[in-house]
Protein backbone atom coordinates (compact mmCIF):
# COMPACT_ATOMS: atom_id res chain seq x y z
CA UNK A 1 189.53 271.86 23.76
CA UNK A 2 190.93 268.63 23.35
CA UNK A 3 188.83 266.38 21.06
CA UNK A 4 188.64 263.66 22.57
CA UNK A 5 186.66 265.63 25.95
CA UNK A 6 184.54 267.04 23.49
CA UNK A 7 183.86 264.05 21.78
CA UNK A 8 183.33 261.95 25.28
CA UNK A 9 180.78 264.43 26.51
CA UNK A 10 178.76 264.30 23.00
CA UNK A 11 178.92 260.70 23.70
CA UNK A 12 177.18 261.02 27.41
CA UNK A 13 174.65 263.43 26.35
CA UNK A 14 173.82 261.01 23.57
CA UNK A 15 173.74 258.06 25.90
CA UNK A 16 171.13 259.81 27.92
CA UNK A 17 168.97 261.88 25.62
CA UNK A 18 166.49 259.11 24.26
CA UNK A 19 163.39 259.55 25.63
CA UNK A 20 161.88 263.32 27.11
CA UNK A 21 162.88 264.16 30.76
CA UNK A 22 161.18 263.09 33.88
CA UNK A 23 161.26 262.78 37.50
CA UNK A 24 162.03 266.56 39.64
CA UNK A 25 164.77 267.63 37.11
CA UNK A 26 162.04 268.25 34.42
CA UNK A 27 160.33 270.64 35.88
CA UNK A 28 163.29 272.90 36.79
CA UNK A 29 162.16 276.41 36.26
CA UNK A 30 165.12 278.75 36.96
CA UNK A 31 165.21 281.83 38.39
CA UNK A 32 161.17 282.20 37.73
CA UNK A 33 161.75 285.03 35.20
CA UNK A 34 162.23 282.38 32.16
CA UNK A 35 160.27 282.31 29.02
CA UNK A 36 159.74 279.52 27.40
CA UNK A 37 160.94 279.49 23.50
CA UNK A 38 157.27 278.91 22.01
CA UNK A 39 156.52 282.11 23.81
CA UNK A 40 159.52 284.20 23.10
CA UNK A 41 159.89 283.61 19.56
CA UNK A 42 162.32 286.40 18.83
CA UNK A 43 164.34 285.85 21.44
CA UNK A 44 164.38 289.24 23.39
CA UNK A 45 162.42 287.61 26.93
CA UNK A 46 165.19 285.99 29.61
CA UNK A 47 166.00 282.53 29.81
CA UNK A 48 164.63 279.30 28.52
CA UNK A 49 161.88 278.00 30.63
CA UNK A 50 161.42 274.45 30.05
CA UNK A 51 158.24 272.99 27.78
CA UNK A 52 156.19 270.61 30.43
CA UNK A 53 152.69 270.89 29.11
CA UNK A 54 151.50 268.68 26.34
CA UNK A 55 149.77 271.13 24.39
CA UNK A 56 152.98 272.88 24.52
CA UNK A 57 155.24 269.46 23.43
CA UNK A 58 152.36 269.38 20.62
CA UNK A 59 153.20 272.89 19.49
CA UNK A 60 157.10 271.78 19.54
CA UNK A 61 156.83 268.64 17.67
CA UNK A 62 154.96 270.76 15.29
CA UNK A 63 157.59 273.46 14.98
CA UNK A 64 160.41 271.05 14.41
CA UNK A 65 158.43 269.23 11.92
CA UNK A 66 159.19 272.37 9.59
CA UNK A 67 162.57 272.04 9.40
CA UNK A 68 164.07 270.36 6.71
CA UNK A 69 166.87 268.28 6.53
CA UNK A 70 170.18 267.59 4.69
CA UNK A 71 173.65 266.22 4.80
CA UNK A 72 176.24 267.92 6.89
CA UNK A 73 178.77 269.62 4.44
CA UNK A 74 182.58 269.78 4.36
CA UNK A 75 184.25 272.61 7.30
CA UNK A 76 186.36 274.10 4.50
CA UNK A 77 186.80 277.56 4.35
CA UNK A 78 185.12 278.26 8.21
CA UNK A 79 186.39 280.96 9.73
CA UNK A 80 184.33 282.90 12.54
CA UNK A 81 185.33 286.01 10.37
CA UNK A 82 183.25 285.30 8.13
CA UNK A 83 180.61 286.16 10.41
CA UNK A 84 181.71 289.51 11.18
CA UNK A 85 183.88 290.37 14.36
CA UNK A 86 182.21 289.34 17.93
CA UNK A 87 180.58 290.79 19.18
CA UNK A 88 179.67 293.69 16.96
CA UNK A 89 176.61 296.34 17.24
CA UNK A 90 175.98 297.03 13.67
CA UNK A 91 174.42 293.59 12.29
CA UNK A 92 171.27 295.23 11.22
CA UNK A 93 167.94 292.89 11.34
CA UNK A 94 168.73 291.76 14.57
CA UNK A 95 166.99 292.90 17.79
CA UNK A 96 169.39 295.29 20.24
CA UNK A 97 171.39 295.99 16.91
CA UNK A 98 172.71 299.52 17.18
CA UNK A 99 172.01 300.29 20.56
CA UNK A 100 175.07 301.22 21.00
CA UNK A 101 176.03 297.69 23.20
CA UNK A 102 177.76 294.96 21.38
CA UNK A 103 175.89 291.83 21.50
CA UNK A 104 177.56 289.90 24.81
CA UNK A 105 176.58 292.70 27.00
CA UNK A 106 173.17 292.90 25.66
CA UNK A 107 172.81 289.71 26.52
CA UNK A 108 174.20 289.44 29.70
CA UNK A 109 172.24 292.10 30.91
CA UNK A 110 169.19 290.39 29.03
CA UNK A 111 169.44 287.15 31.10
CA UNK A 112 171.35 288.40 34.11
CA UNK A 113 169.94 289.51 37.68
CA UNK A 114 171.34 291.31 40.24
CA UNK A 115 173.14 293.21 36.98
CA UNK A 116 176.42 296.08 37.85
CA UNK A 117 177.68 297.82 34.69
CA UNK A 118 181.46 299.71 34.88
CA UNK A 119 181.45 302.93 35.98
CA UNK A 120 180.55 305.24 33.89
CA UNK A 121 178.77 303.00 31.50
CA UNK A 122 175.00 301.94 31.05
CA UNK A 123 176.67 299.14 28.85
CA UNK A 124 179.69 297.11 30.35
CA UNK A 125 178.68 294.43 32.42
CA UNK A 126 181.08 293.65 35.17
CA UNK A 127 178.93 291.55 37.71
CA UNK A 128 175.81 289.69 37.83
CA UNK A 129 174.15 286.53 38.91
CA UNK A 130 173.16 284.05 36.19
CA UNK A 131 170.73 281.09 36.45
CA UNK A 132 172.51 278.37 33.35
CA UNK A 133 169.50 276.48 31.73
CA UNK A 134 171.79 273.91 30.20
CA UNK A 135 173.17 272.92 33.56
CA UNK A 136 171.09 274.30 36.34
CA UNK A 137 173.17 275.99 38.07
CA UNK A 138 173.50 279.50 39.52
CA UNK A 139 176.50 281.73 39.04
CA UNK A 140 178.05 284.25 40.37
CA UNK A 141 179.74 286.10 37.49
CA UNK A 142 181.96 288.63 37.63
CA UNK A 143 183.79 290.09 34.62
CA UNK A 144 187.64 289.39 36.37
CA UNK A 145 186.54 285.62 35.68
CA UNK A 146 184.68 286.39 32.39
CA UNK A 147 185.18 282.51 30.72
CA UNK A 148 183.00 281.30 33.37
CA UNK A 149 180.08 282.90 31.59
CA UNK A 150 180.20 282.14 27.46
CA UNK A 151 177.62 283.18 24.86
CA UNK A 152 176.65 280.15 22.97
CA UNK A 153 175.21 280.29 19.52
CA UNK A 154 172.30 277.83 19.93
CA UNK A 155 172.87 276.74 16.13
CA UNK A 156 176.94 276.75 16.37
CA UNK A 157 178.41 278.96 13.49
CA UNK A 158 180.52 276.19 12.24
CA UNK A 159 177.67 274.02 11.94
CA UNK A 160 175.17 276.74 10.37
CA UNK A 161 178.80 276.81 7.87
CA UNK A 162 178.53 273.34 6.60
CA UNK A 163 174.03 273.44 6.43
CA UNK A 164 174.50 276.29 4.08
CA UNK A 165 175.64 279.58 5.49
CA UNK A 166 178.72 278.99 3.41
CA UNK A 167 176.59 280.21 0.92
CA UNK A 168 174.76 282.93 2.01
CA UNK A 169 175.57 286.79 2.28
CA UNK A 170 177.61 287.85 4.59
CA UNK A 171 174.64 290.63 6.36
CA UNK A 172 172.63 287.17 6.85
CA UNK A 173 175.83 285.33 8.65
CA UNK A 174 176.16 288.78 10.86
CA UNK A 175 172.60 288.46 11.58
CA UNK A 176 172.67 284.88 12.56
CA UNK A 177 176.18 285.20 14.83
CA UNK A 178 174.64 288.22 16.27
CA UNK A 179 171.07 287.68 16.77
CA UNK A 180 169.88 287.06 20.38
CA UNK A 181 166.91 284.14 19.37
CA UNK A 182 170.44 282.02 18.62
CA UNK A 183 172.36 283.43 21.79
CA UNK A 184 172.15 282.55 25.45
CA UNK A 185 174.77 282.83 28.23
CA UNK A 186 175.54 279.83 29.83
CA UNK A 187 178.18 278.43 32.18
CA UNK A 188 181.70 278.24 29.95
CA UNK A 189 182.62 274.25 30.53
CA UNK A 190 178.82 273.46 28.91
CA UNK A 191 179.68 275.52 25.86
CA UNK A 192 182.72 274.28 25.69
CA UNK A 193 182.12 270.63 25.76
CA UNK A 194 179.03 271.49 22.98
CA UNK A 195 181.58 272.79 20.57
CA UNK A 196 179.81 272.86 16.86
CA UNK A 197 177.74 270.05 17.95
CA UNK A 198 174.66 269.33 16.62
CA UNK A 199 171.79 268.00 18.60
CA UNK A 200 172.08 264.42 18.18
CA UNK A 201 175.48 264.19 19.74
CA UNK A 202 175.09 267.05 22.34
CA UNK A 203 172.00 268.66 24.55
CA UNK A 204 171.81 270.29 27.62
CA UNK A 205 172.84 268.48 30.61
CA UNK A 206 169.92 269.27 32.20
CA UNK A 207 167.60 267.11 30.79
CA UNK A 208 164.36 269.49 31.78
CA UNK A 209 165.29 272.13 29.51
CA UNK A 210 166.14 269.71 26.54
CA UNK A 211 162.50 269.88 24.83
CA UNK A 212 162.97 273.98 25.07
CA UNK A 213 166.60 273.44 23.62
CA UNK A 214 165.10 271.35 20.29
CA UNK A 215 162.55 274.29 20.06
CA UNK A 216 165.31 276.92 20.17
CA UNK A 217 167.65 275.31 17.77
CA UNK A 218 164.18 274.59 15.33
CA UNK A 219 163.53 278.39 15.34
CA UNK A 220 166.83 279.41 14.46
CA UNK A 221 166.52 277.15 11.69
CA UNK A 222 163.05 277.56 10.47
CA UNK A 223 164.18 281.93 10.53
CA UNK A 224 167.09 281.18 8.32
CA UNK A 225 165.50 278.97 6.34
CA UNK A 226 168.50 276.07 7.20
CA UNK A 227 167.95 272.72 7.45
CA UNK A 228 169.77 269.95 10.29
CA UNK A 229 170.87 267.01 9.88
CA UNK A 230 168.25 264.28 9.66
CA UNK A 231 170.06 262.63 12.94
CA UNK A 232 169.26 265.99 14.63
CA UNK A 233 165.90 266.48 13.66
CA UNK A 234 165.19 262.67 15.30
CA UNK A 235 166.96 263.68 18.32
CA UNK A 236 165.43 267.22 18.32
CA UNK A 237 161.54 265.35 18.22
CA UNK A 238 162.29 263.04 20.55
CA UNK A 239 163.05 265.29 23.10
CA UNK A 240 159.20 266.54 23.07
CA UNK A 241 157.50 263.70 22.58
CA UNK A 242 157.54 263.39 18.67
């Protein structure tokens, strides 16, 4: 991914992501089987429904309020190794661990409709139709074509790298590369263009999903006790109101 694309669609999503959404993009609801985060807090219900009610912006200004904040640290030493191979069955902690599917077919099949495994197998997705919260569009995936579908870690691993998981065991990094509250398939140009991106300099292109985005990232962090940055946080709050 060529830096400067990355850094030029960071830019737009910044340009854009000031106040929360309005008008009929807002209320974008998917393919009508998403959860929203605040009530699907480990993760394991389909999608990400978007947060539209003000009790519910309330809730998710109060969530994010409990994460802390620090400086982002130095990249040295990153390696996606170091957080176990992907996608790998055996981080234990983690829901769908040892099922006997690694994580990116669990998750397809968790999000997916319409869902056709190989033959043979109860496990290997080859087919299925997505509905992407981050851009709003439908796809028709099919596993010849597999980099139009990605798995993005909601708190990128490189980021969680330089907030502290540089630091912690190596179980706790398997758990956080592998654990489906931080996971959700999405079209492959958005994850992409997000690269390790934190909040304030990349959110969803859709901008009726960004509230449920902030809430996502805040649970991650608040479960693995990590803090943001404190440019994040402020771009995480203002996306619900706070």
């Amino acid at each position: 991914m060529c830096a400067a694309v990355v850094l030029l669609t960071g830019c737009e999503a910044l340009d854009s992501a000031g106040t929360p959404a309005s008008g009929p993009e807002a209320g974008a609801a998917g393919d009508g089987r998403a959860v929203s985060p605040l009530d699907n807090p480990d993760g394991t219900e389909p999608g990400l429904a978007p947060v539209k009610e003000e009790a519910d912006r309330d809730r998710a200004v109060a969530l994010i309020e409990k994460v802390a904040t620090k400086g982002r640290g130095p990249k040295t030493g990153y390696d996606r190794d170091e957080f176990g191979y992907a996608w790998m069955d055996t981080a234990d902690g983690v829901p769908f661990a040892r099922n006997g599917c690694d994580t990116r077919n669990d998750l397809l099949e968790l999000h997916g409709r319409n869902v056709e495994f190989r033959s043979g197998s109860d496990c290997v997705v080859v087919s299925m139709d997505l509905y992407d919260p981050y851009t709003g569009k439908d796809i028709a995936w099919k596993k010849a074509k597999a980099a139009e579908v990605q798995i993005d870690h909601v708190v990128p691993l490189s980021y969680s790298w330089q907030m502290g998981a540089s630091r912690w065991p190596e179980s706790k990094r398997r758990q956080l590369a592998n654990d489906a509250l931080n996971l959700l398939p999405v079209e492959g140009r958005a994850n992409s263009a997000k690269s390790d991106s934190g909040p304030a300099s990349w959110l969803p292109p859709s901008k009726g999903v960004r509230c449920a985005y902030a809430v996502r990232f805040a649970q991650v962090a608040v479960k693995y006790e990590m803090p943001v940055t404190k440019a994040d946080k402020e771009m995480m709050l203002r996306q619900c109101g706070g």
